[in-house]
C-alpha atoms as a PDB file:
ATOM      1  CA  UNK A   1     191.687 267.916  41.614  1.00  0.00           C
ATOM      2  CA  UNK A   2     194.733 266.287  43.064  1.00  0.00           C
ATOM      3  CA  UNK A   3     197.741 265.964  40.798  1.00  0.00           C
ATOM      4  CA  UNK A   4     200.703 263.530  41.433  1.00  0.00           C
ATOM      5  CA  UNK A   5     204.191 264.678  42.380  1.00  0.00           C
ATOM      6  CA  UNK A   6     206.829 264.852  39.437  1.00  0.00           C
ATOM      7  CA  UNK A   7     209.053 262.096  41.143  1.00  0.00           C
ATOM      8  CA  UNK A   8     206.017 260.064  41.788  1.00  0.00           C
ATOM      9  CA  UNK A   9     204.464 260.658  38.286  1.00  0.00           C
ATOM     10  CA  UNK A  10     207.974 259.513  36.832  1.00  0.00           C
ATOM     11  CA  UNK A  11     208.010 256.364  38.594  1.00  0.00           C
ATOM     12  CA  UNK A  12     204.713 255.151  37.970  1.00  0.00           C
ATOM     13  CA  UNK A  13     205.901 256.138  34.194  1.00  0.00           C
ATOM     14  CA  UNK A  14     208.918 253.395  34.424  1.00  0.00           C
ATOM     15  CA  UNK A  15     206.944 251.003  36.264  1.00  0.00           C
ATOM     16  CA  UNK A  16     204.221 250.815  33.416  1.00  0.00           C
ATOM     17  CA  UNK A  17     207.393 250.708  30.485  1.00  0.00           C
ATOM     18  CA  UNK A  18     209.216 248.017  32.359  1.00  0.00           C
ATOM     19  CA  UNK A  19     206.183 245.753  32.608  1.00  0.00           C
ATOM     20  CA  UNK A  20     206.317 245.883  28.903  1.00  0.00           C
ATOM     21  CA  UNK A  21     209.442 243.617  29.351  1.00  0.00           C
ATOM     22  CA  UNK A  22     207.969 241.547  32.227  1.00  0.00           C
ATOM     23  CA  UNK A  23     207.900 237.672  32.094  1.00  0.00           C
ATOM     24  CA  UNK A  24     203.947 238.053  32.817  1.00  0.00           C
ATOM     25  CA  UNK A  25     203.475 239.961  29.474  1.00  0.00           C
ATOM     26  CA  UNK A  26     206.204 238.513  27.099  1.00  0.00           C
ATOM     27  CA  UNK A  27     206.007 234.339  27.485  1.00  0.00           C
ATOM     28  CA  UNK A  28     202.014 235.024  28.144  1.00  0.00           C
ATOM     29  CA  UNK A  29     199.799 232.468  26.088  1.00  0.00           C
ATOM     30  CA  UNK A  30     198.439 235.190  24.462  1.00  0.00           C
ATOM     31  CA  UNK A  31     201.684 236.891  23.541  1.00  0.00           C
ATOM     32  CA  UNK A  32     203.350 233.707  21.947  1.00  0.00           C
ATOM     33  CA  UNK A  33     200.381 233.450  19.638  1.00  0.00           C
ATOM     34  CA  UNK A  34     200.498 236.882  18.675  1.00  0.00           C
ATOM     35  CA  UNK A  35     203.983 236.969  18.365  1.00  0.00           C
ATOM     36  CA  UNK A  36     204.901 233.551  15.950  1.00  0.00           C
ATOM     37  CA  UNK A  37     201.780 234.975  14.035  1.00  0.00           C
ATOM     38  CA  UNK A  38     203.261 238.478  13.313  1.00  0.00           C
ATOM     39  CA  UNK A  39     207.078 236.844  12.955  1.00  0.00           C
ATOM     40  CA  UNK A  40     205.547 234.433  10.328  1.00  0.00           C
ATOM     41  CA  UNK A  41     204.046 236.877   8.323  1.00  0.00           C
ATOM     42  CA  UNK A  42     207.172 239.086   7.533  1.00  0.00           C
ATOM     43  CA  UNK A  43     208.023 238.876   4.461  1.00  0.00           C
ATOM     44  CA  UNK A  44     211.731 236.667   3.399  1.00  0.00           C
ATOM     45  CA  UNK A  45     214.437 238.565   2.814  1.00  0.00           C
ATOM     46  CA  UNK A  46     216.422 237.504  -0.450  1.00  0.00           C
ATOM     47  CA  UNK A  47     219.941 239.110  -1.243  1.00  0.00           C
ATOM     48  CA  UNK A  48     220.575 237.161  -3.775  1.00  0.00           C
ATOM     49  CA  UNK A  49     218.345 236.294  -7.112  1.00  0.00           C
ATOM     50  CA  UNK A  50     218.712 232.756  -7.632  1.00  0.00           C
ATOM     51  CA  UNK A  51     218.124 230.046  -5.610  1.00  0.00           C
ATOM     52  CA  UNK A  52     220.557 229.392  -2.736  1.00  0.00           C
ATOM     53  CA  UNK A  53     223.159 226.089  -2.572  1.00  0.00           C
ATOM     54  CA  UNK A  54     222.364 225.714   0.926  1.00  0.00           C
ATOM     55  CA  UNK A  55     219.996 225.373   3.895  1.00  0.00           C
ATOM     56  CA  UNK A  56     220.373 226.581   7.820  1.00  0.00           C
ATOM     57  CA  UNK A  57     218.199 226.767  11.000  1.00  0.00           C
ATOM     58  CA  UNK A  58     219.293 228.858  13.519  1.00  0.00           C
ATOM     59  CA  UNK A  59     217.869 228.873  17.256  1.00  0.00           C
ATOM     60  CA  UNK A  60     216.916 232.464  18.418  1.00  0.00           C
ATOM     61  CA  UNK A  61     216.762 231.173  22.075  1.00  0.00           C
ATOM     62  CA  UNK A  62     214.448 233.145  24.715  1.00  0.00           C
ATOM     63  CA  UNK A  63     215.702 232.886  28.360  1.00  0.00           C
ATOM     64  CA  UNK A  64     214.638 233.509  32.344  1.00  0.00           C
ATOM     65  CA  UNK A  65     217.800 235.681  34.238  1.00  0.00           C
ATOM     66  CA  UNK A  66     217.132 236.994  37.504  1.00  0.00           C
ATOM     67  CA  UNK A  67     213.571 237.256  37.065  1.00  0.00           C
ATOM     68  CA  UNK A  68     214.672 239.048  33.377  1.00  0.00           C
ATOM     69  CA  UNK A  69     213.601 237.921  29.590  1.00  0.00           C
ATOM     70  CA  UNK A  70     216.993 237.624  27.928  1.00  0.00           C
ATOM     71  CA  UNK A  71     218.354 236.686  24.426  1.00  0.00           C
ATOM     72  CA  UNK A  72     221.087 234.535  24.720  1.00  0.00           C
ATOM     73  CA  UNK A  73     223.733 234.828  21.987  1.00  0.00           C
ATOM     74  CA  UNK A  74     227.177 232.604  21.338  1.00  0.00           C
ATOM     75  CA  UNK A  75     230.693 234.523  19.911  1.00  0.00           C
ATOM     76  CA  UNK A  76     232.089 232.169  17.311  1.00  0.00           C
ATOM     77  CA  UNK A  77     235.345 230.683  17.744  1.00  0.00           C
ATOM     78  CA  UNK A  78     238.149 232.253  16.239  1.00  0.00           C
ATOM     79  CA  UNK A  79     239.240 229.192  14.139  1.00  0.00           C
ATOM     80  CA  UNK A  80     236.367 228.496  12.025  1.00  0.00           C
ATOM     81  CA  UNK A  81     236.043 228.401   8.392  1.00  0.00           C
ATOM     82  CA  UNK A  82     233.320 231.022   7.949  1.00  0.00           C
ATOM     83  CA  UNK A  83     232.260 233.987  10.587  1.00  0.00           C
ATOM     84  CA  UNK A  84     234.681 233.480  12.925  1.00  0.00           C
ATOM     85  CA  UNK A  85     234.851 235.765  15.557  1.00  0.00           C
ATOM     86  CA  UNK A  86     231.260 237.256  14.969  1.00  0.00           C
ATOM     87  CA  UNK A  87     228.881 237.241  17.537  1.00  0.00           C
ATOM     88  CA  UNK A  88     225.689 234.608  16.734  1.00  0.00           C
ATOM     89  CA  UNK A  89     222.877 232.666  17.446  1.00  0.00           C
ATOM     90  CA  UNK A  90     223.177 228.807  18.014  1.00  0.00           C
ATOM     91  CA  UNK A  91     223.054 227.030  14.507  1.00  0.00           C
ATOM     92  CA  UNK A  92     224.292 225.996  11.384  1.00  0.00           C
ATOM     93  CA  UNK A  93     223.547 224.112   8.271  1.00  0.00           C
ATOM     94  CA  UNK A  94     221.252 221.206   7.844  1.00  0.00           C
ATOM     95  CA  UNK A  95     222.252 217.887   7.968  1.00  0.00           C
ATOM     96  CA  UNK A  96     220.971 214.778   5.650  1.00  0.00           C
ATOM     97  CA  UNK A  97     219.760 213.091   8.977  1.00  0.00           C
ATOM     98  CA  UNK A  98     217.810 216.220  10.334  1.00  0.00           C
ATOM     99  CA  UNK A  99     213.705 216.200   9.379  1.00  0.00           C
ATOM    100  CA  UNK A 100     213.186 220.281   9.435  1.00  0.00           C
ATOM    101  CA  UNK A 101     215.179 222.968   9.996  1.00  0.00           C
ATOM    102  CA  UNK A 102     213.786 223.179  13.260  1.00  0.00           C
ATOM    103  CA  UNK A 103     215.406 220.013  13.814  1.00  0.00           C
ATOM    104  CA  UNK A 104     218.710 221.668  12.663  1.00  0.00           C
ATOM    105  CA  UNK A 105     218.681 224.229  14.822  1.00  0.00           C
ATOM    106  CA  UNK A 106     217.902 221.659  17.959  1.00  0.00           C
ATOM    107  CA  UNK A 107     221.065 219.732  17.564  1.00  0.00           C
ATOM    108  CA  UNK A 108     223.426 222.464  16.690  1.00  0.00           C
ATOM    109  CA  UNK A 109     222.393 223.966  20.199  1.00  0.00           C
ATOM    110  CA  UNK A 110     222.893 221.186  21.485  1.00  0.00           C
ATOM    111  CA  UNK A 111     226.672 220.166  19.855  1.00  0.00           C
ATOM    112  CA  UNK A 112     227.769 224.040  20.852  1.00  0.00           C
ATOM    113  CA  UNK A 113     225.892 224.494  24.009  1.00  0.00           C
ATOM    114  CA  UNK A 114     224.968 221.296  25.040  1.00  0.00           C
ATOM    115  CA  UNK A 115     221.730 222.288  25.925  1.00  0.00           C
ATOM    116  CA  UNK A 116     219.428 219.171  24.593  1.00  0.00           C
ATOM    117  CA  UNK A 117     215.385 218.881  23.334  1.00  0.00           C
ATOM    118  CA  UNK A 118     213.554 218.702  26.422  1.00  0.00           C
ATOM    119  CA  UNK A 119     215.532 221.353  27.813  1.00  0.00           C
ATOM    120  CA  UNK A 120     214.177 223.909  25.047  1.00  0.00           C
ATOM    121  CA  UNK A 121     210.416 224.701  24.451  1.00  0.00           C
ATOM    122  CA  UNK A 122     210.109 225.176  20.343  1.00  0.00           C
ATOM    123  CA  UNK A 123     207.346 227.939  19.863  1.00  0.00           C
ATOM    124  CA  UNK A 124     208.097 228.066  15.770  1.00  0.00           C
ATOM    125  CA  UNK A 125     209.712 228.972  13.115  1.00  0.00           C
ATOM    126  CA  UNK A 126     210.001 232.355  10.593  1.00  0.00           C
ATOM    127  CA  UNK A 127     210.261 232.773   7.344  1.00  0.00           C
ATOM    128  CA  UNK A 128     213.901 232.172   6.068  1.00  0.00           C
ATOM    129  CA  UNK A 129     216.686 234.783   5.421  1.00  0.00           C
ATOM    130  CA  UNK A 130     218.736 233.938   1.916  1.00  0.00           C
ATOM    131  CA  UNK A 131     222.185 235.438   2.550  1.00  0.00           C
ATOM    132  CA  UNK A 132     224.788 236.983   0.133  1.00  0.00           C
ATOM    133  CA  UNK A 133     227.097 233.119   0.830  1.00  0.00           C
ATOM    134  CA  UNK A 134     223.840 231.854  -0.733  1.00  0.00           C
ATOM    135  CA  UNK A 135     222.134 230.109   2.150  1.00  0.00           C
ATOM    136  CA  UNK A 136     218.819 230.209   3.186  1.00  0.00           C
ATOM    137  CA  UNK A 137     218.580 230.948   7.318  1.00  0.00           C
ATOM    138  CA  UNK A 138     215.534 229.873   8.687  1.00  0.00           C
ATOM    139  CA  UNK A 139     215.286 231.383  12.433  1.00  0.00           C
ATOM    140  CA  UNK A 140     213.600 229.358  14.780  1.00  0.00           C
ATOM    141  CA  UNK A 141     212.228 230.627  17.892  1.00  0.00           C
ATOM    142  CA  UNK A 142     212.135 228.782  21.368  1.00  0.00           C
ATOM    143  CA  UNK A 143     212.929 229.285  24.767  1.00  0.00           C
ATOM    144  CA  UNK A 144     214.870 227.606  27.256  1.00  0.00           C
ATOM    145  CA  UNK A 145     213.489 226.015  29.867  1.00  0.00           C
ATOM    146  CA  UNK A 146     213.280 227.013  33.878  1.00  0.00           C
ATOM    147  CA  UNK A 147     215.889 229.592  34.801  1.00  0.00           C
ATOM    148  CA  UNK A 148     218.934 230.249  32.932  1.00  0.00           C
ATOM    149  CA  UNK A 149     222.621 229.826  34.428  1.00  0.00           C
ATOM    150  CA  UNK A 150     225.446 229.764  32.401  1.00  0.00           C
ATOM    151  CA  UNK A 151     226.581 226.303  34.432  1.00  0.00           C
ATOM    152  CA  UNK A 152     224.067 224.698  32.705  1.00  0.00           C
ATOM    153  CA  UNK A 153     225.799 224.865  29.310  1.00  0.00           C
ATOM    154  CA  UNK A 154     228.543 222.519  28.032  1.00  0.00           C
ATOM    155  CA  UNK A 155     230.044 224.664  26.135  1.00  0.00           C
ATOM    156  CA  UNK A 156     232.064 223.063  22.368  1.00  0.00           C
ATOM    157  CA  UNK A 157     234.893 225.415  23.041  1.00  0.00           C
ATOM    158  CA  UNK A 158     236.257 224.505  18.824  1.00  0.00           C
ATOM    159  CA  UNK A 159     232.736 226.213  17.923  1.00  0.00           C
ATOM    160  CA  UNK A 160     232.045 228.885  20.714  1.00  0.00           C
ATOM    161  CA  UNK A 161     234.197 231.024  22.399  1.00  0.00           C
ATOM    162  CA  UNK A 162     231.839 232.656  24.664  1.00  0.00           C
ATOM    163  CA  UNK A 163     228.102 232.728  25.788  1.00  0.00           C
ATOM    164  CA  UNK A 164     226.013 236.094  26.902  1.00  0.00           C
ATOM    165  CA  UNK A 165     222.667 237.564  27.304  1.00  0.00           C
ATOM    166  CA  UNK A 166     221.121 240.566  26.695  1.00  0.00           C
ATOM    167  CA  UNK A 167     217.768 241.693  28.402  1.00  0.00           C
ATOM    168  CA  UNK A 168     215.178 242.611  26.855  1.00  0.00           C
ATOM    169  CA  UNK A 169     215.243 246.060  28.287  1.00  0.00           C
ATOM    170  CA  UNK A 170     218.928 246.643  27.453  1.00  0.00           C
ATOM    171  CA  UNK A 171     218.362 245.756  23.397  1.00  0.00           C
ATOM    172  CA  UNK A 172     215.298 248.027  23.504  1.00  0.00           C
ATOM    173  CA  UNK A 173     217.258 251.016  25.310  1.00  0.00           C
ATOM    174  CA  UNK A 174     216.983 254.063  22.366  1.00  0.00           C
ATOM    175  CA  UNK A 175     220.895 254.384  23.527  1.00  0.00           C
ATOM    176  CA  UNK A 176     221.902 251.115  22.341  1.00  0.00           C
ATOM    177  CA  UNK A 177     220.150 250.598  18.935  1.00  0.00           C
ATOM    178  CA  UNK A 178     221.476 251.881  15.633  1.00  0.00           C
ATOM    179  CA  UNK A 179     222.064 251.125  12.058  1.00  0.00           C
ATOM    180  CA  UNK A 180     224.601 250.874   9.830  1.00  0.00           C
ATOM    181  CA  UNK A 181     225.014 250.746   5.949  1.00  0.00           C
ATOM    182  CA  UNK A 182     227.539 249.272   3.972  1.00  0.00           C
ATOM    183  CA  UNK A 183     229.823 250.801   1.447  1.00  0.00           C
ATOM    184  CA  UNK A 184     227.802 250.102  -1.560  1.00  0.00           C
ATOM    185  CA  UNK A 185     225.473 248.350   0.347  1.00  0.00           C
ATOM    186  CA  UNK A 186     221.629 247.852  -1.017  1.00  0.00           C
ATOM    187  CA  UNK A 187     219.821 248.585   2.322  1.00  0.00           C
ATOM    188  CA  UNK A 188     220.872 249.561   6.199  1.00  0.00           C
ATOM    189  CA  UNK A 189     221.112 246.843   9.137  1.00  0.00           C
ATOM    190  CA  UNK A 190     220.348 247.332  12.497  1.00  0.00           C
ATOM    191  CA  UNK A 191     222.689 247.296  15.090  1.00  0.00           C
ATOM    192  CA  UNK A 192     222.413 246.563  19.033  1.00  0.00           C
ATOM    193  CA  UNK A 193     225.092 247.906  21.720  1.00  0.00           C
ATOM    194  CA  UNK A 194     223.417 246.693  24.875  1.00  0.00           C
ATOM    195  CA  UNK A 195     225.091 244.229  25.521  1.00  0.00           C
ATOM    196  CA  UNK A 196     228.605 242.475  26.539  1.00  0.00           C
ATOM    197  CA  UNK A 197     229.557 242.302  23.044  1.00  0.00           C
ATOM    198  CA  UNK A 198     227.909 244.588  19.633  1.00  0.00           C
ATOM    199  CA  UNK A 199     225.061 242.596  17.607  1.00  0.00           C
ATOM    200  CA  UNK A 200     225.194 243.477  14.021  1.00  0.00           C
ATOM    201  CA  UNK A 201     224.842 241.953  10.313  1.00  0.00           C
ATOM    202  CA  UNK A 202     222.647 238.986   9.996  1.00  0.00           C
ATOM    203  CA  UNK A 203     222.356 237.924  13.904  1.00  0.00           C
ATOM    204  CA  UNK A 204     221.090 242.109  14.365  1.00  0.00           C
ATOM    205  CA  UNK A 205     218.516 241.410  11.361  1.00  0.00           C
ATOM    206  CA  UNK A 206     217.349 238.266  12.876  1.00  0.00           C
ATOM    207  CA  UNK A 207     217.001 240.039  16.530  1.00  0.00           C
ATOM    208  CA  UNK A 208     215.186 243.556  15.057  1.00  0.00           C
ATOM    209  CA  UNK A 209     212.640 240.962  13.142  1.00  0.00           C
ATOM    210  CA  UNK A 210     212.433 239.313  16.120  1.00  0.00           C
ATOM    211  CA  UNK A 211     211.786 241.522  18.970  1.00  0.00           C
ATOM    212  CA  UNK A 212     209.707 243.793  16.297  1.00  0.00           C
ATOM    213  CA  UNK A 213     206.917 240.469  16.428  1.00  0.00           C
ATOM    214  CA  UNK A 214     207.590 240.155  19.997  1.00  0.00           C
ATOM    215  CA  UNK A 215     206.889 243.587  21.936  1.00  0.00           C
ATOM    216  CA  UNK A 216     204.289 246.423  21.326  1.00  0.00           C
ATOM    217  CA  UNK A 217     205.956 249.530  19.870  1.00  0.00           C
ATOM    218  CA  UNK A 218     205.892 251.455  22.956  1.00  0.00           C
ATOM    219  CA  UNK A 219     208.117 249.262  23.899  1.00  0.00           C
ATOM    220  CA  UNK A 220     210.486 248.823  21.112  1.00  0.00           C
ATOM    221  CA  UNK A 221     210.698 251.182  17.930  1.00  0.00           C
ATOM    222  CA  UNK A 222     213.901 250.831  16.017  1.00  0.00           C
ATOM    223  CA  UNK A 223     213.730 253.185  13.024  1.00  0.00           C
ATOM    224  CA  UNK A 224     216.640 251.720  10.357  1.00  0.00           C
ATOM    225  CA  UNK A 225     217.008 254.139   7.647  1.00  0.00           C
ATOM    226  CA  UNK A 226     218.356 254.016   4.274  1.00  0.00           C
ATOM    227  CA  UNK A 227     221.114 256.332   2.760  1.00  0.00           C
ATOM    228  CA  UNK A 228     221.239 256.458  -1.242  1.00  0.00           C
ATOM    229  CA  UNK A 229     224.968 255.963  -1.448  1.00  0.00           C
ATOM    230  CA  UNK A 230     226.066 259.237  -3.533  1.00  0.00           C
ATOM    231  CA  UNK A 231     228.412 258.667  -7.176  1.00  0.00           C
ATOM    232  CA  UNK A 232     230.408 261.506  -8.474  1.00  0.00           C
ATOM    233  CA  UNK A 233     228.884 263.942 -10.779  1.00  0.00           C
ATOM    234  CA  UNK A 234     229.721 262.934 -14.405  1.00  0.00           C
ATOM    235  CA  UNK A 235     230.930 266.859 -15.145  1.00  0.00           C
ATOM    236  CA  UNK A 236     232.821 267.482 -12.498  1.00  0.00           C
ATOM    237  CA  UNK A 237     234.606 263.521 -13.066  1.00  0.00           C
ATOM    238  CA  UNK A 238     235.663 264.050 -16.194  1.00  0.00           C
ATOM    239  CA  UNK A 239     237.247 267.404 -15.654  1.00  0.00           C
ATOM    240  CA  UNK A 240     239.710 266.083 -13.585  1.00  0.00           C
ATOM    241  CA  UNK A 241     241.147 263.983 -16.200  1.00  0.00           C
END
């Protein structure tokens, strides 16, 4: 019986887990379908119990870098009303004059990044997200055409400040995925240190859902867990009184 060297048994290990990631795999016909049929079936996620005031569609956009599958993601500008500062994807609420919220999400892509329809390849949409700031966030997921370059984006410097990506590989790295609970908070959130900047609250839901549809779970298994938050003991709070 012949038996592979260590060194050659390890790399024949990392070849096989990065062609989990590779472009072959991932945008394969066969992969999209499986993967809007899997992100369509998760279940919406409602923080609050009523019905919400308002209505967004956000783009979770799917790029080529260097050969890589990236998500791109957009920091929002420092002078806006609401999330300022907080890393995103490209979106925002829906407008009278938009059909869908697919629709939505096309032409605030385009009014941050400038990137316009026939640049992006729609493969569908997910079930919606219904926030705390009652609004229902419908994700939709497409990918951008050809290879990415940041020169390709005209950039609305009053909405975005700045423009990443993340690979695939680096969101997936055990290293650079977490969680993180809330004071008070009713469940734990994933978040992703990967890349340039740290992915967390809704944007880190929206990319665990995401990636969760999109890659087998050898290749990504992010465990979030949930803490009971812990009250004083009623003896031992009244004593000090």
């Amino acid at each position: 019986m012949i038996f592979k060297s260590r060194r050659a048994l390890l790399k024949s290990l990392g070849l096989r887990y990065s062609s989990l990631y590779a472009p072959e795999a991932v945008l394969s016909e066969e992969n999209v379908k499986k993967t809007l049929a899997k992100f369509a079936s998760l279940k919406p996620i409602r923080m609050i119990a009523h019905e919400p005031t308002k209505r967004a569609g956000v783009l979770i956009p799917i790029c080529l870098v260097d050969g890589k599958v990236e998500l791109l993601y957009t920091l929002r500008a420092a002078n806006l009303k609401s999330h300022r500062g907080q890393v995103s994807f490209p979106g925002g609420m829906q407008d009278v004059t938009d059909k869908n919220l697919e629709e939505t999400a096309l032409r605030e892509t385009e009014e941050e990044l400038g990137l316009k329809d026939d640049e992006i390849e729609v493969w569908g949409s997910g079930n919606p997200i219904v926030t705390k700031r009652e609004t229902s966030v419908t994700p939709v997921i497409a990918r951008i055409k050809g290879e990415y370059h940041p020169t390709r984006l005209q950039v609305n410097s009053s909405e975005v400040e700045d423009v990443f990506t993340v690979s695939l590989e680096d969101l997936c790295r055990p290293q650079n995925i977490g969680y993180t609970q809330f004071r008070g908070g009713f469940s734990s959130m994933p978040v992703f240190t990967g890349g340039k900047l740290r992915v967390w609250g809704l944007t880190a839901l929206l990319t665990y859902r995401f990636l969760s549809s999109l890659l087998p779970h050898q290749a990504y298994a992010h465990s979030i867990k949930y803490l009971i938050p812990i009250k004083p003991h009623t003896r031992y709070s009244t004593a000090r009184r």
